[in-house]
Protein backbone atom coordinates (compact mmCIF):
# COMPACT_ATOMS: atom_id res chain seq x y z
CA UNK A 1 -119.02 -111.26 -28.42
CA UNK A 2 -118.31 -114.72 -27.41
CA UNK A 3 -114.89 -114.72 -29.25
CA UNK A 4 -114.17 -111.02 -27.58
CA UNK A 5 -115.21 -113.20 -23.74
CA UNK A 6 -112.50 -115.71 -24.67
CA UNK A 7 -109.99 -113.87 -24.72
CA UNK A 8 -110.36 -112.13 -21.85
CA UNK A 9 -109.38 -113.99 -18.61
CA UNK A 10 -110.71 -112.51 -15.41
CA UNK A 11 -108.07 -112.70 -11.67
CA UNK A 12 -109.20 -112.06 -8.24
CA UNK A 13 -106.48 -109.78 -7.01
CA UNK A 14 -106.86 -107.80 -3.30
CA UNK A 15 -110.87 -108.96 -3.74
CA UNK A 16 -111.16 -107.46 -7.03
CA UNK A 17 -111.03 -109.15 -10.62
CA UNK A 18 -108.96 -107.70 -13.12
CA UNK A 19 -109.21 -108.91 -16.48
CA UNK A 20 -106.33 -109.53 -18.40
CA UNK A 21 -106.19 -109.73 -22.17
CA UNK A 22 -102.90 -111.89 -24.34
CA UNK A 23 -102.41 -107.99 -25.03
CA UNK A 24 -102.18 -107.17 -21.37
CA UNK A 25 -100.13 -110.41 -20.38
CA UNK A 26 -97.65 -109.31 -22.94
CA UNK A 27 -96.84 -105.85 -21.79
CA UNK A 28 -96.63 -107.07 -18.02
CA UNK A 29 -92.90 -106.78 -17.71
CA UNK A 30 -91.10 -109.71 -16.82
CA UNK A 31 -89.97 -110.18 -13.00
CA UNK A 32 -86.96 -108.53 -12.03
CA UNK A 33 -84.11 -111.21 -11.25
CA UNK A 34 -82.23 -110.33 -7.73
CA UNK A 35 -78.98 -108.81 -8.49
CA UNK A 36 -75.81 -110.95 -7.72
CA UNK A 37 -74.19 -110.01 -4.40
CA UNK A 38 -70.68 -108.40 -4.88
CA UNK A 39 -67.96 -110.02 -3.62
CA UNK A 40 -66.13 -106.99 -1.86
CA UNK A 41 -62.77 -108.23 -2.67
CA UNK A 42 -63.46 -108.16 -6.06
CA UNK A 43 -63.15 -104.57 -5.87
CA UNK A 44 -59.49 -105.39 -4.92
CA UNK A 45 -58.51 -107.92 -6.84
CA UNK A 46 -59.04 -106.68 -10.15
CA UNK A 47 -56.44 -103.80 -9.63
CA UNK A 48 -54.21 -106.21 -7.65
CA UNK A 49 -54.33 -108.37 -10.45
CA UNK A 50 -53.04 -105.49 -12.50
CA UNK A 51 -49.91 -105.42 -10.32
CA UNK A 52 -48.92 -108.90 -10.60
CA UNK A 53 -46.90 -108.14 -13.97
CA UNK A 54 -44.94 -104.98 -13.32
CA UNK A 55 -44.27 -106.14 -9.66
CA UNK A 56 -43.38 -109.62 -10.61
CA UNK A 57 -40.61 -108.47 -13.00
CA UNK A 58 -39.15 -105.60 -10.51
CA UNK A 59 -38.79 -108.49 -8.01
CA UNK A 60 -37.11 -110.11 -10.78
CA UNK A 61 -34.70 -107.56 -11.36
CA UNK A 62 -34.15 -106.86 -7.84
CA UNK A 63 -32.96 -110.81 -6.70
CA UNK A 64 -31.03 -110.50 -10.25
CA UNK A 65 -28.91 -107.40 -9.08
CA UNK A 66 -28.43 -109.00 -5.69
CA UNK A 67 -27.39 -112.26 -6.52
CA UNK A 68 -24.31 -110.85 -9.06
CA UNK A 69 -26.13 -111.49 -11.67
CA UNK A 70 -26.12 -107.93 -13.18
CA UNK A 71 -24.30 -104.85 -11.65
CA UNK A 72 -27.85 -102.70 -12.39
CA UNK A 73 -25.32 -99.80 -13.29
CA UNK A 74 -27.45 -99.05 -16.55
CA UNK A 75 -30.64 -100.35 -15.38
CA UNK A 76 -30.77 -99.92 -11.72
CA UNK A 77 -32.61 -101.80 -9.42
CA UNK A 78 -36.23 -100.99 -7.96
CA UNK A 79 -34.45 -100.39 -4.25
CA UNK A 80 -31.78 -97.68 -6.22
CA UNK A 81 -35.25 -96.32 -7.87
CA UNK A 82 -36.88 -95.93 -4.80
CA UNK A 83 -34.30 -94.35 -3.00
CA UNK A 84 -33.98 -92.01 -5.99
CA UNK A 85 -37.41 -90.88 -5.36
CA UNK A 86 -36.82 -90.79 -1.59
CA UNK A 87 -33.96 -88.09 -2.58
CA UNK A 88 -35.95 -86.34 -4.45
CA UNK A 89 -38.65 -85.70 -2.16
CA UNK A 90 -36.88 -84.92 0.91
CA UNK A 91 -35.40 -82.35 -1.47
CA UNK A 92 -38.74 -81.29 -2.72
CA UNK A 93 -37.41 -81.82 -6.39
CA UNK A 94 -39.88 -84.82 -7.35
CA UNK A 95 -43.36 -82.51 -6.00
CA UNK A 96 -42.24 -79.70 -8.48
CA UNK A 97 -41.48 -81.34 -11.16
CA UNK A 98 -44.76 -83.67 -10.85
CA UNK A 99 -46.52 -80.25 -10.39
CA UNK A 100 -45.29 -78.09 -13.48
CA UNK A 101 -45.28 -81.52 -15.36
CA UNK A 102 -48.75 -82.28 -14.43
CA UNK A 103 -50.32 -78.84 -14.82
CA UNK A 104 -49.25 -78.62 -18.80
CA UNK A 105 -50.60 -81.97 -19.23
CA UNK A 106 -53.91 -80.85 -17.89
CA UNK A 107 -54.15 -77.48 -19.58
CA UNK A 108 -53.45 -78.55 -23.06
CA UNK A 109 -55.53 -81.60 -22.33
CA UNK A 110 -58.31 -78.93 -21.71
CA UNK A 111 -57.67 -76.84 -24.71
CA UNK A 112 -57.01 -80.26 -27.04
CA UNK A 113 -60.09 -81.44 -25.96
CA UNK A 114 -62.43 -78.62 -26.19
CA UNK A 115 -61.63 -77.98 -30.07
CA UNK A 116 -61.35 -81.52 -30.69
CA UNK A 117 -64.84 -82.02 -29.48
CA UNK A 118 -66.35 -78.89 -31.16
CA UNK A 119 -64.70 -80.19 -34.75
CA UNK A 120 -65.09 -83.64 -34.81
CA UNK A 121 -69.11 -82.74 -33.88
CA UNK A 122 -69.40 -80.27 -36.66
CA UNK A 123 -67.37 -82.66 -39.20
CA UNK A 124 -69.55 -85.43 -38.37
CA UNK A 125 -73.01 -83.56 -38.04
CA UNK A 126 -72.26 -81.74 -41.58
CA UNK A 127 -71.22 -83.90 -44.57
CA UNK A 128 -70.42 -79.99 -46.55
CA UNK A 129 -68.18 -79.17 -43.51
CA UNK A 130 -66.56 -82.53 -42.89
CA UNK A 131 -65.78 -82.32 -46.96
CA UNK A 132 -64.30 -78.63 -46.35
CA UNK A 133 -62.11 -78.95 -43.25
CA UNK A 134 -61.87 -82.88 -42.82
CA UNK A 135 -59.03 -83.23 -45.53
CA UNK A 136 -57.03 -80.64 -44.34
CA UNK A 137 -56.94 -81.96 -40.54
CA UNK A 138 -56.10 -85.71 -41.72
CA UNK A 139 -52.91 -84.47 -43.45
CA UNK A 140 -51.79 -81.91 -40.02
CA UNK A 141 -52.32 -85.37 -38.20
CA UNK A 142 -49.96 -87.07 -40.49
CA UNK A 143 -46.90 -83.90 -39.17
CA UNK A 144 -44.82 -85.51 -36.82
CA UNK A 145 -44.55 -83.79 -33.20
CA UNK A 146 -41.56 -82.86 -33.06
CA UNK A 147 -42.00 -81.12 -36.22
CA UNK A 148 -44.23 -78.47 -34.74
CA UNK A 149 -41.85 -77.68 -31.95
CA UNK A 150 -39.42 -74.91 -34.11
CA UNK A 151 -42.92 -73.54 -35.04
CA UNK A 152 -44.28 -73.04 -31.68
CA UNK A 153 -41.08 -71.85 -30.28
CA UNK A 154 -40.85 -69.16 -33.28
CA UNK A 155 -44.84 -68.36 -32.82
CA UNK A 156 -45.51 -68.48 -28.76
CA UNK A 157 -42.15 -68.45 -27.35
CA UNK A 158 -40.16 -70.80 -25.31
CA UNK A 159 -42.44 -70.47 -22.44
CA UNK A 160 -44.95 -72.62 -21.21
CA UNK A 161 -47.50 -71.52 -23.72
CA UNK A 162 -45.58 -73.10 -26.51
CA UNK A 163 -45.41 -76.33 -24.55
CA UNK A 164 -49.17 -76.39 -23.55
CA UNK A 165 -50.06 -75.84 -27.24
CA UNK A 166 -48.03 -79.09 -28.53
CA UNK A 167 -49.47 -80.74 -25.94
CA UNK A 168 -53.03 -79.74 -27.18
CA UNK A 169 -51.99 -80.98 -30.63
CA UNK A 170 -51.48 -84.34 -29.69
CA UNK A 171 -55.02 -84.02 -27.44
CA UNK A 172 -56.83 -83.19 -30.39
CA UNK A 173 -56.35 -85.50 -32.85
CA UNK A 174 -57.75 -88.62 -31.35
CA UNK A 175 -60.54 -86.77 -29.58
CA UNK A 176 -61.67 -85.40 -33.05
CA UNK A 177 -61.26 -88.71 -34.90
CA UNK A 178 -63.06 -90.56 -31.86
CA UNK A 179 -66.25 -87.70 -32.03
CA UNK A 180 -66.90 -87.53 -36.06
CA UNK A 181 -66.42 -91.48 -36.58
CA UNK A 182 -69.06 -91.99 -33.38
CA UNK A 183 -71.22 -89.77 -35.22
CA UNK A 184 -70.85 -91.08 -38.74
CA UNK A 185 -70.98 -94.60 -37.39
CA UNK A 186 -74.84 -93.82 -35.44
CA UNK A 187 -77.17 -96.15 -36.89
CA UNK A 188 -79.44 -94.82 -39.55
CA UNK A 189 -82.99 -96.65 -38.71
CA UNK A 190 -82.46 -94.50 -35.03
CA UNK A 191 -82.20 -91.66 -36.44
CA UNK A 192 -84.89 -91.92 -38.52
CA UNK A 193 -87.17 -93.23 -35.57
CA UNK A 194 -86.44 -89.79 -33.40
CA UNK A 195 -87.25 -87.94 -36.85
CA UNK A 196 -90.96 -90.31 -37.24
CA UNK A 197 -91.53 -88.57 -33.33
CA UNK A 198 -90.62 -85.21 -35.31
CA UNK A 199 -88.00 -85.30 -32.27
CA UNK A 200 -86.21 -81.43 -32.92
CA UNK A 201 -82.52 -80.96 -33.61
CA UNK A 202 -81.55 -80.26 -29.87
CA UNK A 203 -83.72 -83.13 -28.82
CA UNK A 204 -82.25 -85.70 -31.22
CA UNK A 205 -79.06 -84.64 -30.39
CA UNK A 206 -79.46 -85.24 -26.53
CA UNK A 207 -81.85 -88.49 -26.77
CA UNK A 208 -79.91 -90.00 -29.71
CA UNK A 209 -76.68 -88.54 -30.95
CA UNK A 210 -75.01 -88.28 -27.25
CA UNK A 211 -76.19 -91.64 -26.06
CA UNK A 212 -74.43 -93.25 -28.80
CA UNK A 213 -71.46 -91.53 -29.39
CA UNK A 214 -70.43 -90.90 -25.68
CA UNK A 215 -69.04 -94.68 -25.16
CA UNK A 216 -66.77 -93.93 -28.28
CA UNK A 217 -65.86 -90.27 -26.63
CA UNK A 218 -64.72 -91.87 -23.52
CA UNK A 219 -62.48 -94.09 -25.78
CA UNK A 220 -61.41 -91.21 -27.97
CA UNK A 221 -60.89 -88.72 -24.51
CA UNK A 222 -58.63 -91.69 -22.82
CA UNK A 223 -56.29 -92.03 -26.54
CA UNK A 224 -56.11 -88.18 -26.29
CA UNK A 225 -54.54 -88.14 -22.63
CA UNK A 226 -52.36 -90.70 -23.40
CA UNK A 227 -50.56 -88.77 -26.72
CA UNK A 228 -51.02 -86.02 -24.28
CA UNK A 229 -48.75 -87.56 -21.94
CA UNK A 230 -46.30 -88.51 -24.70
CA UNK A 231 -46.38 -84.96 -26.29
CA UNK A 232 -44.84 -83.49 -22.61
CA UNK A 233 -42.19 -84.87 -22.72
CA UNK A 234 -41.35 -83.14 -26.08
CA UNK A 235 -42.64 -80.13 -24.84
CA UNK A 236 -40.26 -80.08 -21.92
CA UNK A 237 -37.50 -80.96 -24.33
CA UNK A 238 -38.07 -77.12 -25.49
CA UNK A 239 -35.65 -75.44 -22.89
CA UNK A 240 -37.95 -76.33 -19.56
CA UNK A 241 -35.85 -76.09 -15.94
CA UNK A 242 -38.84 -77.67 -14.39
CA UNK A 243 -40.54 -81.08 -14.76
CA UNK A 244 -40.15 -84.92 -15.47
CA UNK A 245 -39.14 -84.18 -19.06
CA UNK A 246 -36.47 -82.36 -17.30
CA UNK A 247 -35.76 -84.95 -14.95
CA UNK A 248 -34.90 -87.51 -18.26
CA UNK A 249 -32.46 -84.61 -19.92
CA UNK A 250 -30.97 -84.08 -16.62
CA UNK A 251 -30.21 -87.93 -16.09
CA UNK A 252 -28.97 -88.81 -19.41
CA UNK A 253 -26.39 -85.14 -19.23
CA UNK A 254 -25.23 -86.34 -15.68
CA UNK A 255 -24.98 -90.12 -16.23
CA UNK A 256 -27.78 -90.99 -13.66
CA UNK A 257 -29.74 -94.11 -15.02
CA UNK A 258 -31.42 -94.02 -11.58
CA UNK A 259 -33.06 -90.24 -12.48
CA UNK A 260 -33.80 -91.56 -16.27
CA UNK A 261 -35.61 -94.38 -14.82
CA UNK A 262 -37.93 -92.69 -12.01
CA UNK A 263 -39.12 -90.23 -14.68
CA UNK A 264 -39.84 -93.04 -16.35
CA UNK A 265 -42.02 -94.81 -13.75
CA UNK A 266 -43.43 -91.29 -12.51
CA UNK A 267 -44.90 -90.84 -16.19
CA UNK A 268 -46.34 -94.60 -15.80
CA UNK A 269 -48.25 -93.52 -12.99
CA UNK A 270 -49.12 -90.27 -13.20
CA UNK A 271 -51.00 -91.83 -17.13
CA UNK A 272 -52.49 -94.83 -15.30
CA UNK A 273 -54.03 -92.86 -12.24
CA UNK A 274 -55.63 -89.98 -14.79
CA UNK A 275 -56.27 -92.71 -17.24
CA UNK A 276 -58.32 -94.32 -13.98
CA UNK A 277 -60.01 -90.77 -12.99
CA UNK A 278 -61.46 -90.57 -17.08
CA UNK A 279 -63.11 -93.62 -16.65
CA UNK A 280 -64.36 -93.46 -13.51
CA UNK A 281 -66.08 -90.03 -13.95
CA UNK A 282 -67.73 -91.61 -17.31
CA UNK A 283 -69.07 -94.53 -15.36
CA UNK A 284 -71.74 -93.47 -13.99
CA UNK A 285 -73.16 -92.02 -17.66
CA UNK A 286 -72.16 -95.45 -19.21
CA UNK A 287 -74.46 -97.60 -16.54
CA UNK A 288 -77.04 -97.93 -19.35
CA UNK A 289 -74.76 -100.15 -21.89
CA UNK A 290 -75.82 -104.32 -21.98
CA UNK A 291 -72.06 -104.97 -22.51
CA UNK A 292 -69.74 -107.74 -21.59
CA UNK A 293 -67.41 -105.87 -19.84
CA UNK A 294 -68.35 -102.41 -17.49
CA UNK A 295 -65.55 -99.60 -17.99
CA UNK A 296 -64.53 -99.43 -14.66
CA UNK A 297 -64.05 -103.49 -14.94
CA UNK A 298 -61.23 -103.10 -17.62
């Protein structure tokens, strides 16, 4: 009894006295710190700082040109680039292109990344199905884009569902590799601690599988949009009157550097700002990680 009084310490708190055991004083979570106050030009700096690079050399270029230095005839200068897009505005060229370039990108990124996803989770969840159909993909990853193109065009047509199915192709790889390796790679002793609370397969799958794979499918989804944006422009190289792909065929036939070069910088862009959107919509279900670095910080 006496040993059972000692440890037990008794604390006047609001006029009553609470006893608190080595037990209690253990569980008693630890004070929260204060969180650090934001600097709110942080939030601008980091994608300023981004700019420095790309800016830094078009400025370059551009006192280059004007000083006689180079005639920019093959590699024009940023103020010929801009007025190229200028042109194509005012014409209303540059909107459809971006349009009909942008909405293929975005449907085969949809189609890409809905069977990626529902493949690489069934390859990775079952070792007899990842042995059946896992083989099979890894060599069709090895084929070469432009390889498929003939196919597609003999199979769908020259038409726009040809081009949104290459573009899938290129969507699905990485998001399939990226879901079955974040699987395969979940650490055993968590598992087997849902499976101790008899946790059942939809419940291990939402408290333990997602949480650890999704970081991994955020990584996989942004690979997948970027061979998506790579995989348009062979798409559009399959007979297309309409979008940037176009834009590049139609400045190399003509002789117009200036065209070949805003195509260029309108893909850089257009990949950066959905490459942005990806990772800002997973943000807010990536809060959770005690990493170095937050997503929307890289």
């Amino acid at each position: 009894m006496e040993c059972q009084r000692s440890r037990t310490r008794g604390v006047a708190f609001g006029g009553q006295v609470v006893s608190l055991s080595p037990m209690t004083i253990l569980a008693q979570p630890a004070a929260a710190e204060p969180a650090p106050r934001k600097n709110p030009l942080a939030r601008w700096a980091r994608p300023a700082l981004g700019l420095v690079l790309p800016v830094g050399l078009a400025l370059l270029w551009e006192f280059a040109v004007r000083l006689g230095l180079s005639d920019g005839r093959l590699v024009p200068p940023p103020s010929r680039i801009f007025e190229e897009f200028a042109q194509l505005a005012r014409a209303g060229e540059l909107q459809r292109h971006l349009a009909a370039t942008g909405l293929r990108v975005a449907a085969g990124f949809a189609f890409g990344t809905v069977a990626g996803t529902l493949l690489g989770a069934i390859a990775g969840y079952s070792t007899i199905l990842r042995r059946l159909i896992d083989p099979s993909l890894q060599g069709l990853r090895a084929v070469p884009s432009i390889a498929w193109i003939p196919l597609f065009i003999l199979w769908l047509g020259i038409f726009e569902t040809s081009k949104v199915a290459l573009i899938a192709v290129g969507v699905f790889f990485p998001v399939y590799l990226g879901v079955m390796g974040a699987i395969l790679a979940v650490d055993r002793k968590i598992v087997e601690v849902g499976r101790v609370f008899r946790l059942s397969g939809a419940a291990m799958v939402r408290r333990i599988l997602l949480p650890a794979v999704l970081p991994t499918y955020v990584v996989a989804l942004r690979a997948g949009l970027g061979l998506g944006w790579m995989f348009v422009i062979a798409a559009e190289f399959m007979g297309a009157s309409e979008g940037l792909g176009y834009l590049l065929i139609d400045g190399q036939q003509l002789g117009k550097p200036a065209e070949i070069v805003a195509a260029i910088v309108a893909f850089a862009v257009l990949g950066r700002l959905t490459d942005w959107l990806i990772v800002l919509c997973a943000a807010p279900f990536l809060r959770w990680q005690d990493v170095f670095a937050r997503p929307e910080e890289t």
